[in-house]
Protein backbone atom coordinates (compact mmCIF):
# COMPACT_ATOMS: atom_id res chain seq x y z
CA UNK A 1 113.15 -234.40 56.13
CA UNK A 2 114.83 -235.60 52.89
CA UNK A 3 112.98 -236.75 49.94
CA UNK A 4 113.65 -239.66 48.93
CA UNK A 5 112.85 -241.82 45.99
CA UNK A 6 111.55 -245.16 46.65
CA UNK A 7 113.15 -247.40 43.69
CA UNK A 8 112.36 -251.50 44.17
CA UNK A 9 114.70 -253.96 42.61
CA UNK A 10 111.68 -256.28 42.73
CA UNK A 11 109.36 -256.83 39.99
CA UNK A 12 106.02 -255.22 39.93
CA UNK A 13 104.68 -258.96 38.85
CA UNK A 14 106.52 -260.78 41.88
CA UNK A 15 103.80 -262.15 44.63
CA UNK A 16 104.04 -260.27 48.14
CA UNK A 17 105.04 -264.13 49.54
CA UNK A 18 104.91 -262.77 53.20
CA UNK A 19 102.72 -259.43 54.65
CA UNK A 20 105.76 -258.72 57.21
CA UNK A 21 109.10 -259.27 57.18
CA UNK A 22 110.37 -258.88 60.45
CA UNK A 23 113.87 -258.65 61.14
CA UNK A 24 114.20 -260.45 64.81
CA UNK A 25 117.89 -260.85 65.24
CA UNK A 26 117.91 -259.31 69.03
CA UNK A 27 116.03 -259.98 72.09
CA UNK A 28 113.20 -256.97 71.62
CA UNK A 29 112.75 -258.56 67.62
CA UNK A 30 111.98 -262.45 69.56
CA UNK A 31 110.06 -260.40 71.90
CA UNK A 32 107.91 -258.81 69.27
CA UNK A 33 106.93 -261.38 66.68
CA UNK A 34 104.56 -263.51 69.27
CA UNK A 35 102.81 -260.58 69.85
CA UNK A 36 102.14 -260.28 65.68
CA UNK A 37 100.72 -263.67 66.12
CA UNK A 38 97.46 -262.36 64.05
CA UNK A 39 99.74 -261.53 60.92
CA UNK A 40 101.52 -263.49 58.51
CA UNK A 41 104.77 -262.53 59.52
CA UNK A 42 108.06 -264.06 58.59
CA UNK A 43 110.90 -263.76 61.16
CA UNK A 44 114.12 -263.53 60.10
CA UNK A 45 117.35 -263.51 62.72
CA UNK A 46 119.81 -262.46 60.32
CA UNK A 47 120.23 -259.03 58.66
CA UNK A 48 121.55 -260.34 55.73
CA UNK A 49 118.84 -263.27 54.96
CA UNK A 50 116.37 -260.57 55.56
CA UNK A 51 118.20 -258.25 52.57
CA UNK A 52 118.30 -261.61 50.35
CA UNK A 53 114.49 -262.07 50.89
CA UNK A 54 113.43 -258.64 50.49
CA UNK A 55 115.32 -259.05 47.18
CA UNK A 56 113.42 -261.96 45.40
CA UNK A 57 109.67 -261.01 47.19
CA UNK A 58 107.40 -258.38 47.70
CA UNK A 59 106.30 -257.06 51.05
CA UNK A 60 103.77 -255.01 52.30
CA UNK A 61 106.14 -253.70 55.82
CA UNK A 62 109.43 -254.49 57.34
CA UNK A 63 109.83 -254.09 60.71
CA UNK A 64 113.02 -253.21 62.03
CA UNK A 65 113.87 -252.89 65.56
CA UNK A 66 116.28 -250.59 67.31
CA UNK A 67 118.54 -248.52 68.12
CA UNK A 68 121.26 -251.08 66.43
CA UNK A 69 124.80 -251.00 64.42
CA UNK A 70 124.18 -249.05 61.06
CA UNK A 71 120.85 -249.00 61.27
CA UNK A 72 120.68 -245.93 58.58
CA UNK A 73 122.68 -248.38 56.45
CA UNK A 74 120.24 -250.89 56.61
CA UNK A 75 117.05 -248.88 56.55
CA UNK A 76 118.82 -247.40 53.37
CA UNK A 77 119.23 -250.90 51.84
CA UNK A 78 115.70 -252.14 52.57
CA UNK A 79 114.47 -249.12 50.97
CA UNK A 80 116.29 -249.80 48.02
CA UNK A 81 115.24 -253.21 47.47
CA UNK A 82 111.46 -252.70 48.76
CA UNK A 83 110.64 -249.31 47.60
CA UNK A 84 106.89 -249.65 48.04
CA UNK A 85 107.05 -251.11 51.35
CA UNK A 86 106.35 -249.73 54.50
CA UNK A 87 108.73 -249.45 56.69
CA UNK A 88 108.29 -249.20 60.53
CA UNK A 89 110.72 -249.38 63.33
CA UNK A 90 109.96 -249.88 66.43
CA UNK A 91 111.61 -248.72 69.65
CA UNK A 92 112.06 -248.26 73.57
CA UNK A 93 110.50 -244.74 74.75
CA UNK A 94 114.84 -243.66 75.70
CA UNK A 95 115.53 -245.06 72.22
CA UNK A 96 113.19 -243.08 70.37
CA UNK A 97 114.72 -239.80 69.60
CA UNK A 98 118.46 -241.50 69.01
CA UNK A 99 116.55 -243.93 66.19
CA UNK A 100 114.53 -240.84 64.46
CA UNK A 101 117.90 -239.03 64.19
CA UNK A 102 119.57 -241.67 62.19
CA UNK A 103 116.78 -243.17 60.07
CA UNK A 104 114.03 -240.36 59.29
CA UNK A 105 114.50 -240.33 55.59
CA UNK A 106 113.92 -243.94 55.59
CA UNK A 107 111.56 -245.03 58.10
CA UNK A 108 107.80 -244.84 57.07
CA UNK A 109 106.59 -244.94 60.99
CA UNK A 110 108.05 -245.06 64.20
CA UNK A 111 106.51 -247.08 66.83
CA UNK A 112 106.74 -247.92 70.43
CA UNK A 113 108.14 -251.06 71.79
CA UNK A 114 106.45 -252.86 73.41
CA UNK A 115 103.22 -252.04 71.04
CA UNK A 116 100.00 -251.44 72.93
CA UNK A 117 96.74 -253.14 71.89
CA UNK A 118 95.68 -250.33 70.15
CA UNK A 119 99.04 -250.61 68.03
CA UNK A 120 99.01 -253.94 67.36
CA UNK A 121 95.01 -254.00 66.36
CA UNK A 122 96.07 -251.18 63.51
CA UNK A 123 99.16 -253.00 62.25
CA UNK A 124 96.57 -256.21 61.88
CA UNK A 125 94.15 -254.21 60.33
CA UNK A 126 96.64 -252.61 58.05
CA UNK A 127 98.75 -255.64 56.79
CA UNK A 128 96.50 -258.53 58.03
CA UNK A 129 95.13 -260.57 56.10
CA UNK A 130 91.39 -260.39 54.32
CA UNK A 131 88.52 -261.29 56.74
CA UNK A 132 90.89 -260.85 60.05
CA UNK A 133 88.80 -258.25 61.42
CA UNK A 134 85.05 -258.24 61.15
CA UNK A 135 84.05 -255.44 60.58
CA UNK A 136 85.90 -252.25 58.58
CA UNK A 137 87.75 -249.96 59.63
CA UNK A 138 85.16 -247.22 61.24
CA UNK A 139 85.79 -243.22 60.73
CA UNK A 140 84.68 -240.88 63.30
CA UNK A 141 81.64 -239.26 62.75
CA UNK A 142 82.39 -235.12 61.87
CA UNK A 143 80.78 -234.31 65.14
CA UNK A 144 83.53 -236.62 67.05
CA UNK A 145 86.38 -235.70 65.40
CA UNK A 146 85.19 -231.92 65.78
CA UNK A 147 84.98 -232.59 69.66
CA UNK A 148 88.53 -234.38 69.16
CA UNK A 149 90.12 -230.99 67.38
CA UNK A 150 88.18 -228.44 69.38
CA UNK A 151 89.76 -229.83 72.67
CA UNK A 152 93.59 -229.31 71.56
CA UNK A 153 93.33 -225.82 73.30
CA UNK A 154 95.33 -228.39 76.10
CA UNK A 155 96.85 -231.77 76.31
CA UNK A 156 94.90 -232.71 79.56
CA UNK A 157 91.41 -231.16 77.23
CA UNK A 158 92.58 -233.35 75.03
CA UNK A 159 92.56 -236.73 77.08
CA UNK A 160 89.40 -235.76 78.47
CA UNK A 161 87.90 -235.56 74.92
CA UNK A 162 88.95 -239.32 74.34
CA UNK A 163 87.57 -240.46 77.51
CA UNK A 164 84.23 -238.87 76.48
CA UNK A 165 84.56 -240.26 72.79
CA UNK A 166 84.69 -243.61 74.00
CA UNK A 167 81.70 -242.76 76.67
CA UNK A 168 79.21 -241.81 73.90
CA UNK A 169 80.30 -245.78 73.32
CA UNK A 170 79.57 -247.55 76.47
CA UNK A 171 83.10 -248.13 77.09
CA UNK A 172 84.80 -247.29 79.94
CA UNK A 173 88.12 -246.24 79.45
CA UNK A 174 90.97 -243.65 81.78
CA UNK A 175 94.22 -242.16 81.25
CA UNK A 176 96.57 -243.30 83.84
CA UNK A 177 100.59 -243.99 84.67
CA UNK A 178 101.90 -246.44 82.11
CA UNK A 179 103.65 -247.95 84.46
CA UNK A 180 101.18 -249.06 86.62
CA UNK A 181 99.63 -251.47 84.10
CA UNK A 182 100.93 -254.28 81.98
CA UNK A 183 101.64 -253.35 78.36
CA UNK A 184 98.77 -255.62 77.32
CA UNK A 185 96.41 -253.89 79.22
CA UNK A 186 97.09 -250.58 77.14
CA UNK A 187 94.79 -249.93 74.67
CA UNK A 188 97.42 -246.87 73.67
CA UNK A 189 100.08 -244.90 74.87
CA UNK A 190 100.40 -240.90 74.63
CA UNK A 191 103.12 -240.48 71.56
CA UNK A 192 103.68 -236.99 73.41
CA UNK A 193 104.34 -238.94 77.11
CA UNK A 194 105.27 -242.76 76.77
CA UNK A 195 104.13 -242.74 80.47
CA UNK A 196 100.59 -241.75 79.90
CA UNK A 197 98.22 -244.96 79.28
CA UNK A 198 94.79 -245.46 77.64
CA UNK A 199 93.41 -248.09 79.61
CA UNK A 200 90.07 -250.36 79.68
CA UNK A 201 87.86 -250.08 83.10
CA UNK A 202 87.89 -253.22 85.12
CA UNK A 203 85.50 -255.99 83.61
CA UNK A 204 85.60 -253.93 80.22
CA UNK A 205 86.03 -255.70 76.74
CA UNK A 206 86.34 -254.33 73.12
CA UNK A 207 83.40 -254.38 70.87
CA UNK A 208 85.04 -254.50 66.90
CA UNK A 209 83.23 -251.06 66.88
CA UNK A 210 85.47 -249.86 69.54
CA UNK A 211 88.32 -251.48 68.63
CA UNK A 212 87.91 -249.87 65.31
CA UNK A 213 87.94 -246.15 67.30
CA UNK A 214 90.84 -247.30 69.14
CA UNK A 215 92.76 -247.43 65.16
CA UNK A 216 90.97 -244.36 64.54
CA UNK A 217 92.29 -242.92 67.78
CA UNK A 218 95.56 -244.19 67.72
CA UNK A 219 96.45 -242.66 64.09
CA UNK A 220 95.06 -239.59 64.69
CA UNK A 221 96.76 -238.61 68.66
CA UNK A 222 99.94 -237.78 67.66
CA UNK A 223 99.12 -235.22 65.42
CA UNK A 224 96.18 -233.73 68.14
CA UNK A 225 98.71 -234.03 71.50
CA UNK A 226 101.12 -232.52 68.50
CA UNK A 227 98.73 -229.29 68.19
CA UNK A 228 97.94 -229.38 71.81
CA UNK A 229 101.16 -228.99 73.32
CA UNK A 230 102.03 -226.37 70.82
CA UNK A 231 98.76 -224.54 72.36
CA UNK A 232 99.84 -224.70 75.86
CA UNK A 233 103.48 -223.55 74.90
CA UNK A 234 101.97 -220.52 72.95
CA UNK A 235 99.55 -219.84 76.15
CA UNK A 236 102.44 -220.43 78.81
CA UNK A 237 104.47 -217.53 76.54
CA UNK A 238 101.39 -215.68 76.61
CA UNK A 239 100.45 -215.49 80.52
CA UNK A 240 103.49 -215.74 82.41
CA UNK A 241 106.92 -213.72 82.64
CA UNK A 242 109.82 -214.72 80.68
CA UNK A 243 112.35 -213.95 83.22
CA UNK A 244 110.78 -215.21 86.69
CA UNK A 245 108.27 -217.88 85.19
CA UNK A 246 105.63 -215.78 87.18
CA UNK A 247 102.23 -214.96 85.97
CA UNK A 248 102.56 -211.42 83.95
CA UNK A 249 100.74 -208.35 84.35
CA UNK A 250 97.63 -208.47 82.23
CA UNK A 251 97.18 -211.88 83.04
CA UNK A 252 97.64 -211.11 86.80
CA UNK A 253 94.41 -208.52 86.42
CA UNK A 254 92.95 -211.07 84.59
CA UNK A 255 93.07 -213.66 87.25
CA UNK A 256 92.06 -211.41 90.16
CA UNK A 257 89.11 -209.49 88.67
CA UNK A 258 88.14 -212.90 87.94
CA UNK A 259 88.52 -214.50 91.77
CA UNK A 260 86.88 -211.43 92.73
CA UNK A 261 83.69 -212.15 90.82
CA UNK A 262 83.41 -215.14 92.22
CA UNK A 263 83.92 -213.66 95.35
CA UNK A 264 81.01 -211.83 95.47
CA UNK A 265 79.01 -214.63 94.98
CA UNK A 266 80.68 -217.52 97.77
CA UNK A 267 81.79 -215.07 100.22
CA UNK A 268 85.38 -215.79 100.74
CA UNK A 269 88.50 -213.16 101.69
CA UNK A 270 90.71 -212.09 99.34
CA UNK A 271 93.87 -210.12 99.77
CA UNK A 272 96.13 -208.83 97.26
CA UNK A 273 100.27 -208.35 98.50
CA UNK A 274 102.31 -205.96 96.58
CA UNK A 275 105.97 -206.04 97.26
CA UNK A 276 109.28 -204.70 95.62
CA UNK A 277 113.02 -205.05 96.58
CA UNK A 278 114.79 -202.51 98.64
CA UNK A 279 116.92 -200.64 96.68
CA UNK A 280 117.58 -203.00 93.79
CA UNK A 281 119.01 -200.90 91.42
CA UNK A 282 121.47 -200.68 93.69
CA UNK A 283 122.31 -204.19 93.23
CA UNK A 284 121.82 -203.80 89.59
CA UNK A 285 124.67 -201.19 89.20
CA UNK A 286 127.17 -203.05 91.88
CA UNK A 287 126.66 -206.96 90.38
CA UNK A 288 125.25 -205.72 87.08
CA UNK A 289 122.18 -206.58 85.23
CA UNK A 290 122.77 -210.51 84.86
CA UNK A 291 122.87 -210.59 88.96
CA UNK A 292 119.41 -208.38 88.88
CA UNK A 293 117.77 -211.14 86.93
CA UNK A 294 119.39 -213.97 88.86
CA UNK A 295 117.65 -212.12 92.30
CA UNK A 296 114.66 -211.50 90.47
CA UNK A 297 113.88 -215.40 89.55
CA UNK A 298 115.21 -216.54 93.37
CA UNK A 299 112.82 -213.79 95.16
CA UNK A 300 109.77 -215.43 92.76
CA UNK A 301 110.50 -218.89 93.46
CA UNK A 302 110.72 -218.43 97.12
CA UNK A 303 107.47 -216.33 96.59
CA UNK A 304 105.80 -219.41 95.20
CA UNK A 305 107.65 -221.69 97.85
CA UNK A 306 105.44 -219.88 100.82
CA UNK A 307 102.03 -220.05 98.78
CA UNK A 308 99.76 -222.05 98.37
CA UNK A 309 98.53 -223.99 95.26
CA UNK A 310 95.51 -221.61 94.27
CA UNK A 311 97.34 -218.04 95.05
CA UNK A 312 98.38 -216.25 92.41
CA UNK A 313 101.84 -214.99 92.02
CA UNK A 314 103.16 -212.47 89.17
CA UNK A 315 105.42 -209.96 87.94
CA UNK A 316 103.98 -206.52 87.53
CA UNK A 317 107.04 -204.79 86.38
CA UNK A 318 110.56 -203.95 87.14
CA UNK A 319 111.27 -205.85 90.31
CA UNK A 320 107.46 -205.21 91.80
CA UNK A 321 105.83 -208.33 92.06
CA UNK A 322 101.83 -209.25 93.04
CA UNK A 323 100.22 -212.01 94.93
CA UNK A 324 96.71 -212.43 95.57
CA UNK A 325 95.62 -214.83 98.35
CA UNK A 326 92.15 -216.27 97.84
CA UNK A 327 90.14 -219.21 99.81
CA UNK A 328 89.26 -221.86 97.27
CA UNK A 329 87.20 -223.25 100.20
CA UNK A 330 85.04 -221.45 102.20
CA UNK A 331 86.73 -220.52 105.71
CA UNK A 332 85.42 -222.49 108.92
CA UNK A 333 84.13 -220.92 111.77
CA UNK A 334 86.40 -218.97 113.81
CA UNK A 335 89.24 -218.64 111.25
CA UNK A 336 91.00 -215.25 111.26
CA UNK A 337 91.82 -215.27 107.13
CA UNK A 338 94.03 -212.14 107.49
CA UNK A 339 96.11 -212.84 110.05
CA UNK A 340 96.96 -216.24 108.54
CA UNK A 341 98.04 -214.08 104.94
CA UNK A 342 100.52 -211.64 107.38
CA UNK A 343 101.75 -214.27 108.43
CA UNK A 344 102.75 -215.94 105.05
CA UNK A 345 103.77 -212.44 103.88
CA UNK A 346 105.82 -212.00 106.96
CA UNK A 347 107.08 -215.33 106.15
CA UNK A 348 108.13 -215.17 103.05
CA UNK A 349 109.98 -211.59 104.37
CA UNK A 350 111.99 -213.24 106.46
CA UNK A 351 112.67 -215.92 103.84
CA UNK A 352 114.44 -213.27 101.81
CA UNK A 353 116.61 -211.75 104.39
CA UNK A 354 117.98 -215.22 105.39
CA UNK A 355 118.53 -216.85 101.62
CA UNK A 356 122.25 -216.42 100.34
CA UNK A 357 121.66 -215.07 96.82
CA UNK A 358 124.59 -216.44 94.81
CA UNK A 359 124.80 -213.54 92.50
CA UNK A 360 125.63 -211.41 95.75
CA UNK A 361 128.70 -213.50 96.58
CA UNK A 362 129.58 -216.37 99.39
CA UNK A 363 129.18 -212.58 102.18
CA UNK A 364 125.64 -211.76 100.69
CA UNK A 365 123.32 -213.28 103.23
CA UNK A 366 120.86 -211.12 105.07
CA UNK A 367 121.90 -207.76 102.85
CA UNK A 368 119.12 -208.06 100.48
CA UNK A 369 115.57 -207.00 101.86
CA UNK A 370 111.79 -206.35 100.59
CA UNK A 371 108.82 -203.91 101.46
CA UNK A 372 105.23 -204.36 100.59
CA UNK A 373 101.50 -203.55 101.37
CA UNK A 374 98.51 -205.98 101.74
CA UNK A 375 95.02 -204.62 100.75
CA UNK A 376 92.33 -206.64 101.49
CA UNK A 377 88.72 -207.13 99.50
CA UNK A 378 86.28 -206.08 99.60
CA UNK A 379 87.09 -203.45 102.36
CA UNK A 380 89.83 -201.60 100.49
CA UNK A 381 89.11 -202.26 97.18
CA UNK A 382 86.14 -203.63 94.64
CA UNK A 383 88.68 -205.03 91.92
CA UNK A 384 92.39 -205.61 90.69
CA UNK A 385 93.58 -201.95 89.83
CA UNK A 386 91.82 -200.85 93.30
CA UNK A 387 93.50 -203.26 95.57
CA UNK A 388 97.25 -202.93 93.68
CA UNK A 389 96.27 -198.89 94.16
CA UNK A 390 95.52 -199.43 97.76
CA UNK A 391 98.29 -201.87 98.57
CA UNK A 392 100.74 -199.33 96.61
CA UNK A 393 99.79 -196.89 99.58
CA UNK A 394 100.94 -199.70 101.83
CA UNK A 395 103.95 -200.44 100.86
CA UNK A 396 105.31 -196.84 100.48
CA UNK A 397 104.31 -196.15 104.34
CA UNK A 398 106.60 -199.37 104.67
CA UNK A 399 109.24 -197.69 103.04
CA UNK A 400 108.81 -194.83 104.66
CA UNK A 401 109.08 -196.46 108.00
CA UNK A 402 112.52 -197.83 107.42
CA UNK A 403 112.13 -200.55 104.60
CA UNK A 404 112.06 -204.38 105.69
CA UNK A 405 108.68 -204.55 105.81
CA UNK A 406 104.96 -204.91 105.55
CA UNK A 407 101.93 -202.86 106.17
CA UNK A 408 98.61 -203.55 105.85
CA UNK A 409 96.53 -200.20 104.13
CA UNK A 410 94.72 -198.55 107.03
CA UNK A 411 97.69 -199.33 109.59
């Protein structure tokens, strides 16, 4: 971002004659300024009155909304006349990244249209008047913040941390769809995801305490959901393949030592599939490498397509992938656990011999095939490396007996 020095053609001895100049010349500006009801605003239509007014009085902000015609232009010229003013614009959730890009060495803060209550209790608190609020502006105690920081391992961490914060308060608050509320009923929106909501429990109201956190709150999330998203990109790079968006190796042993643990305590089946594709580097040398990778992320996906939400899928190397399938629930009586998992295996088998791989060409259908083992726990193995050991042995009697395939160890 460009530094930029914030001259003012205004005298240092002229009187601030109005808090906020907003500049209202378009229907989201007329929308706005009732909603700023609790400021002494002035509302000007015309982007030239407002230039002639910020040149014979002070102001404390300008409000400009956008995207509009030359809107660096005019950013640039209320800079120039109001150097010590702040300078927010405010903005439709599509609009924001467009307006950012063409006035970010100008614009002080950039705001969301239409403002929540959280929003519009800061800029009141901030440029109001004296006396409008009754009580000052309240920091977080160091313990709350801490909490606040410490749970940016994760943006959904994060949200839960809030919801507590405002718990230790007696308030009831909930993160929810954005659009399934009314923009008053928002104490704040997620800076990170417009469509994520703050909202008040039914039959709540705002003490000026909690308002105050909801300031606190609001100033601070952007930065926070900033840090936590960074966290869950660096983990995603960290636990899953580059190329097939799988789980990787180390976290795959991570995963299933861990199910397995719990295992032993609640009792449920386990049963780890290790697969490879028939003679792929075969396919590698024919289509080349960029076809390899291309087979590679379509054999995963369909992988994950036949699953279900709490198995674990993963690259272990080369084109050998892993899948452990695990009972988050304990079975009912009667079930048969492993025949349900050849099934799926034998499913997703098939599944591969019938998709048309695209990097094979339009006459590819049906050539390209897969072998693999099952091993189940705890009869064929105590943890990760013994099953994958065991359900090696598997597949290789699968290849043995012709390829297009799957075995189960002990068969």
């Amino acid at each position: 971002m460009t530094t930029v020095e914030r001259p003012s053609m205004v005298s240092d001895e002229t009187p601030i004659e109005n808090t906020v100049l907003l500049l209202g010349d378009e229907s989201m500006g007329q929308e706005l300024a009732p909603q700023l009801d609790k400021l002494p605003v002035n509302v000007v239509a015309d982007p030239y009155e407002a230039l002639r007014q910020l040149a014979e009085a002070r102001y404390a902000a300008v409000i400009i909304t956008g995207p509009r015609e030359e809107f660096d232009g005019l950013t640039r010229a209320v800079r120039r006349l109001c150097g010590d003013a702040t300078l927010l614009a405010f903005a439709r959730a599509e609009d924001q990244q467009a307006l950012r890009e063409s006035g970010e060495d100008f614009v002080d803060r950039f705001c969301l249209f239409p403002p929540t209550r959280g929003e519009l209790s800061s800029l009141t608190r901030e440029f109001g008047p004296p006396g409008a609020t009754a009580e000052p502006l309240r920091a977080l105690k160091a313990t709350e913040l801490e909490n606040l920081i410490l749970a940016t391992h994760n943006v959904a961490g994060l949200e839960d941390a809030v919801v507590a914060l405002f718990a230790e308060h007696d308030v009831d608050v909930a993160w929810a769809n954005a659009d399934e509320f009314d923009d008053a009923d928002a104490l704040l929106k997620s800076p990170v995801n417009p469509g994520r909501a703050l909202v008040l429990g039914e039959g709540m109201d705002l003490s000026d305490s909690a308002d105050a956190i909801v300031d606190n709150v609001y100033q601070m999330l952007p930065a926070l959901l900033r840090v936590a998203g960074r966290c869950e990109s660096l983990h995603r790079l960290a636990i899953t393949d580059h190329l097939t968006g799988a789980y990787n190796r180390r976290y795959f042993y991570h995963l299933t030592n861990h199910v397995l643990s719990r295992s032993k305590d609640e009792g449920f089946r386990a049963t780890l599939l290790l697969y490879d594709i028939d003679d792929f580097k075969q396919y590698n040398d024919q289509y080349g490498h960029a076809a390899g990778d291309n087979i590679l992320r379509d054999t995963a996906r369909l992988m994950t397509q036949v699953c279900r939400e709490q198995d674990i899928v993963a690259r272990i190397g080369g084109d050998e992938f892993a899948v452990l399938f695990w009972d988050s629930q304990p079975r009912e009586a009667g079930s048969e656990p492993l025949r349900d998992i050849v099934a799926v295996a034998d499913r997703f088998r098939n599944a591969v011999r019938e998709h048309h791989f695209p990097a094979l060409g339009s006459d590819a259908k049906g050539v390209l095939t897969i072998s693999g083992g099952l091993a189940t726990y705890p009869e064929y193995g105590q943890t990760c490396l013994e099953l994958l050991q065991q359900a090696d042995q598997a597949m290789r009697n699968a290849k043995q007996a012709g390829k297009d395939g799957i075995r189960l160890i002990g068969q």
